[in-house]
C-alpha atoms as a PDB file:
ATOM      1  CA  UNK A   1     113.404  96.907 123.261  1.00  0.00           C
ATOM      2  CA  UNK A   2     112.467  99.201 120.241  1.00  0.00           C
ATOM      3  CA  UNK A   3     110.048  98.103 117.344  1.00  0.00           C
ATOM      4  CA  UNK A   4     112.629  97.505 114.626  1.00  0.00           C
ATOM      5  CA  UNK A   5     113.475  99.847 112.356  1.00  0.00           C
ATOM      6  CA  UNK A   6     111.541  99.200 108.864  1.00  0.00           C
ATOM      7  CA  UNK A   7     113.853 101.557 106.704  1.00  0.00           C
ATOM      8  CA  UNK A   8     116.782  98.654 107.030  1.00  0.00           C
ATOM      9  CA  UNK A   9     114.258  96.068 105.766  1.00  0.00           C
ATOM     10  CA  UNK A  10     113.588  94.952 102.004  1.00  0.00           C
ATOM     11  CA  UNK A  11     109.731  94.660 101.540  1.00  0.00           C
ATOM     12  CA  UNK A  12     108.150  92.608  99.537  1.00  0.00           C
ATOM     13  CA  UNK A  13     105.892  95.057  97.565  1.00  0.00           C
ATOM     14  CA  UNK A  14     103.155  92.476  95.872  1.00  0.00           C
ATOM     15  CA  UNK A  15     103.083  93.920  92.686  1.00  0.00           C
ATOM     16  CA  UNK A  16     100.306  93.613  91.481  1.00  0.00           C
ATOM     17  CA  UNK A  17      98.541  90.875  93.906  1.00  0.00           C
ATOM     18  CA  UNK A  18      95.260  92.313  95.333  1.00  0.00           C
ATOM     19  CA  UNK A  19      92.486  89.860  97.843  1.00  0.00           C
ATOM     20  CA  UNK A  20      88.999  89.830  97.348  1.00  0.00           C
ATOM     21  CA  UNK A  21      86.373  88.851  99.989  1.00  0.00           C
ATOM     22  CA  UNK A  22      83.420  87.543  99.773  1.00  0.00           C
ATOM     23  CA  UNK A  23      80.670  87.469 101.843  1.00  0.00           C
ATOM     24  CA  UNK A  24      78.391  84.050 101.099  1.00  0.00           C
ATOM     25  CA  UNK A  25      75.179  83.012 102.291  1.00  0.00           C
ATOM     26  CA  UNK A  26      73.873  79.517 101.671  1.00  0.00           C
ATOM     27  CA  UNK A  27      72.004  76.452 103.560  1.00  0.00           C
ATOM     28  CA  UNK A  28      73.494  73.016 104.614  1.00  0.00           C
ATOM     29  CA  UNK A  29      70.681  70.093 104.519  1.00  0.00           C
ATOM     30  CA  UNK A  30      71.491  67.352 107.558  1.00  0.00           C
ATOM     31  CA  UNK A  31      69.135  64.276 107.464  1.00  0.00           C
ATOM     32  CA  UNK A  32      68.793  63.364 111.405  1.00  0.00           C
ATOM     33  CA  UNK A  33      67.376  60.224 112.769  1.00  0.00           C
ATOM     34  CA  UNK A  34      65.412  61.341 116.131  1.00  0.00           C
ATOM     35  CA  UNK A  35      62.467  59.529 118.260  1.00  0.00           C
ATOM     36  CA  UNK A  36      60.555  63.299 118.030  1.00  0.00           C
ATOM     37  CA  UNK A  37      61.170  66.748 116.371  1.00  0.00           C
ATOM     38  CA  UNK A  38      61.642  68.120 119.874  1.00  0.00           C
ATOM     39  CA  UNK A  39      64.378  65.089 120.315  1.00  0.00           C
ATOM     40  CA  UNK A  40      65.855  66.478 116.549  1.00  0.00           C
ATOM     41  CA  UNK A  41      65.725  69.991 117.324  1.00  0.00           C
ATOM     42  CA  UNK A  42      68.621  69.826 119.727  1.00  0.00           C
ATOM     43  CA  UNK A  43      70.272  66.805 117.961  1.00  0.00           C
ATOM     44  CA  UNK A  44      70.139  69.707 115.222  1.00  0.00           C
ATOM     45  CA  UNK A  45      71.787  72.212 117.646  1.00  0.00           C
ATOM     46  CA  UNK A  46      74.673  69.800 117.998  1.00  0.00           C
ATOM     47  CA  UNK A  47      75.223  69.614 114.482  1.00  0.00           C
ATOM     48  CA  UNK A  48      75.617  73.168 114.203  1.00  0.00           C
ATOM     49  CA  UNK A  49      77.958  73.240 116.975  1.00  0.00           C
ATOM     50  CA  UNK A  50      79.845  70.180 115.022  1.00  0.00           C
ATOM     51  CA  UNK A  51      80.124  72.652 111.874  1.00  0.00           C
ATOM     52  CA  UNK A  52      82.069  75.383 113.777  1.00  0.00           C
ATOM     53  CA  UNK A  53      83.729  73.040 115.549  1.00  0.00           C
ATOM     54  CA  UNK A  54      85.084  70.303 113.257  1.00  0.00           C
ATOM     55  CA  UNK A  55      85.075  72.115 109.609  1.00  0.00           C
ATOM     56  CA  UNK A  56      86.320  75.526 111.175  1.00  0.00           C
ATOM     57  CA  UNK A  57      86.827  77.418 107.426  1.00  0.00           C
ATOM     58  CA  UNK A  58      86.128  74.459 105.612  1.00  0.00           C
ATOM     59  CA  UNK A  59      81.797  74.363 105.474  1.00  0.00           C
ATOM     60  CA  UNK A  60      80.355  72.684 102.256  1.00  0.00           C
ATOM     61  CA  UNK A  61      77.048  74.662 101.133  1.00  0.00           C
ATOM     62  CA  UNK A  62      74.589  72.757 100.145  1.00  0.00           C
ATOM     63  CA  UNK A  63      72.868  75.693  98.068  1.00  0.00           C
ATOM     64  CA  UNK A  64      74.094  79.139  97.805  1.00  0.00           C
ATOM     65  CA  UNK A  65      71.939  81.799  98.228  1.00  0.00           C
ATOM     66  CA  UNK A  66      73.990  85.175  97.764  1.00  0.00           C
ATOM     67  CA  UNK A  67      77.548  85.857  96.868  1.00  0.00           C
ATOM     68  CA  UNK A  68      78.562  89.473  97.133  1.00  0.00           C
ATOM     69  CA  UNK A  69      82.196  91.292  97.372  1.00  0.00           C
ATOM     70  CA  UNK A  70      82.731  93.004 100.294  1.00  0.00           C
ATOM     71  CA  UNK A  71      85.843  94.188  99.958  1.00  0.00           C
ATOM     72  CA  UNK A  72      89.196  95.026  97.048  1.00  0.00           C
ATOM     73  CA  UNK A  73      92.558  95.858  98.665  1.00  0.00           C
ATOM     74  CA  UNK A  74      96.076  95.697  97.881  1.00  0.00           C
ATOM     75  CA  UNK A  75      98.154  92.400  99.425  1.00  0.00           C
ATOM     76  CA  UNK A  76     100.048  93.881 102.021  1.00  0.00           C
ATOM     77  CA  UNK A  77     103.781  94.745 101.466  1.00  0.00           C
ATOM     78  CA  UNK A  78     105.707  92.120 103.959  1.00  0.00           C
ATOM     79  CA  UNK A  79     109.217  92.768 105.257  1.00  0.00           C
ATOM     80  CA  UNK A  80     111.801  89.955 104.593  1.00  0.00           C
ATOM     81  CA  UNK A  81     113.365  89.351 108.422  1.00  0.00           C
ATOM     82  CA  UNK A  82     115.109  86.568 110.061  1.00  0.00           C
ATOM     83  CA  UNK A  83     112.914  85.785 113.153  1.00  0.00           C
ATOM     84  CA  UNK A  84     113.737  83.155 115.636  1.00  0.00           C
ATOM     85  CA  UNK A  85     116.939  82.439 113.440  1.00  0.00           C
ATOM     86  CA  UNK A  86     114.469  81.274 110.848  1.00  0.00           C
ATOM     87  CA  UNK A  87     113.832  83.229 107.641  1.00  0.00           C
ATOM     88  CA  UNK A  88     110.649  84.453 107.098  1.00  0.00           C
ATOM     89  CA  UNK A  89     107.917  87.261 105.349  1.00  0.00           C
ATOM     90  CA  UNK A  90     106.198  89.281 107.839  1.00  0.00           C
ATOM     91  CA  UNK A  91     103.398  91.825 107.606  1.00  0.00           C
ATOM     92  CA  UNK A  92     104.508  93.437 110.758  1.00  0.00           C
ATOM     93  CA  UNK A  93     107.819  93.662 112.705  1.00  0.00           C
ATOM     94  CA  UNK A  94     108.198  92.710 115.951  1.00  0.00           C
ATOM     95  CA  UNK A  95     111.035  93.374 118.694  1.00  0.00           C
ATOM     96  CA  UNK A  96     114.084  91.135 117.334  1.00  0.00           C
ATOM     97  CA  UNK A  97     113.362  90.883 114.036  1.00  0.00           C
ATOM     98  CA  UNK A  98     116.491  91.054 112.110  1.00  0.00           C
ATOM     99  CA  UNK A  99     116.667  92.335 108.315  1.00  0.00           C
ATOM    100  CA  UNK A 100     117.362  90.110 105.385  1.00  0.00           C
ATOM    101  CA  UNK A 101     117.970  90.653 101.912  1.00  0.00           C
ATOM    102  CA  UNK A 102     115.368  88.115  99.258  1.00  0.00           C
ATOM    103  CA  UNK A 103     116.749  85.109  98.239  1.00  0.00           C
ATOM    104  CA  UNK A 104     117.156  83.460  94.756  1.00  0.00           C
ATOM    105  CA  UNK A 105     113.109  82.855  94.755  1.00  0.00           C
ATOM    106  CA  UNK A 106     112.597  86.742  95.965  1.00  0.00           C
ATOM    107  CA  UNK A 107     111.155  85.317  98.997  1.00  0.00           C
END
């Protein structure tokens, strides 16, 4: 099966809605109980371990240390489709995908 064709698709243009990233640098104070530093060291390793794990996007700086934009763009333009029999806004099309026309919200 054939990528869809993206000419029988409305798009969603954005206009107007750009991202900005950031890249951010910054320290996170833990207070660990330990019997030595050796013993705290990799009790420490754990913890940062934990913060990847468990907070995933979601880690609380303590202090920040630099803030600096790395990058400006455009939002992408995202095709309106029925996929799965559900509607949706896509970025790209996939083998399927079905064209729709907005709703009463645009979406």
């Amino acid at each position: 099966m054939a990528k869809p064709d993206e000419s029988l698709f409305s798009i969603n243009e954005r206009d107007g809605e750009y991202y900005a990233e950031f890249e951010v640098r910054g320290r996170i104070t833990v207070r660990i109980k330990a019997e030595s530093l050796d013993a705290a060291k990799t009790q420490a390793d754990s913890e940062e371990d934990k913060l990847w794990d468990e907070s995933g996007d979601e880690v609380i700086l303590d202090e920040v240390e630099d803030v600096r934009c790395a990058h400006v763009a455009k939002e992408r333009r995202l095709f309106r489709v029925i996929r799965d029999g559900k509607p949706s806004q896509v970025s790209w099309l996939q083998d399927g995908d079905l064209p729709r026309e907005p709703d009463e919200r645009g979406f």
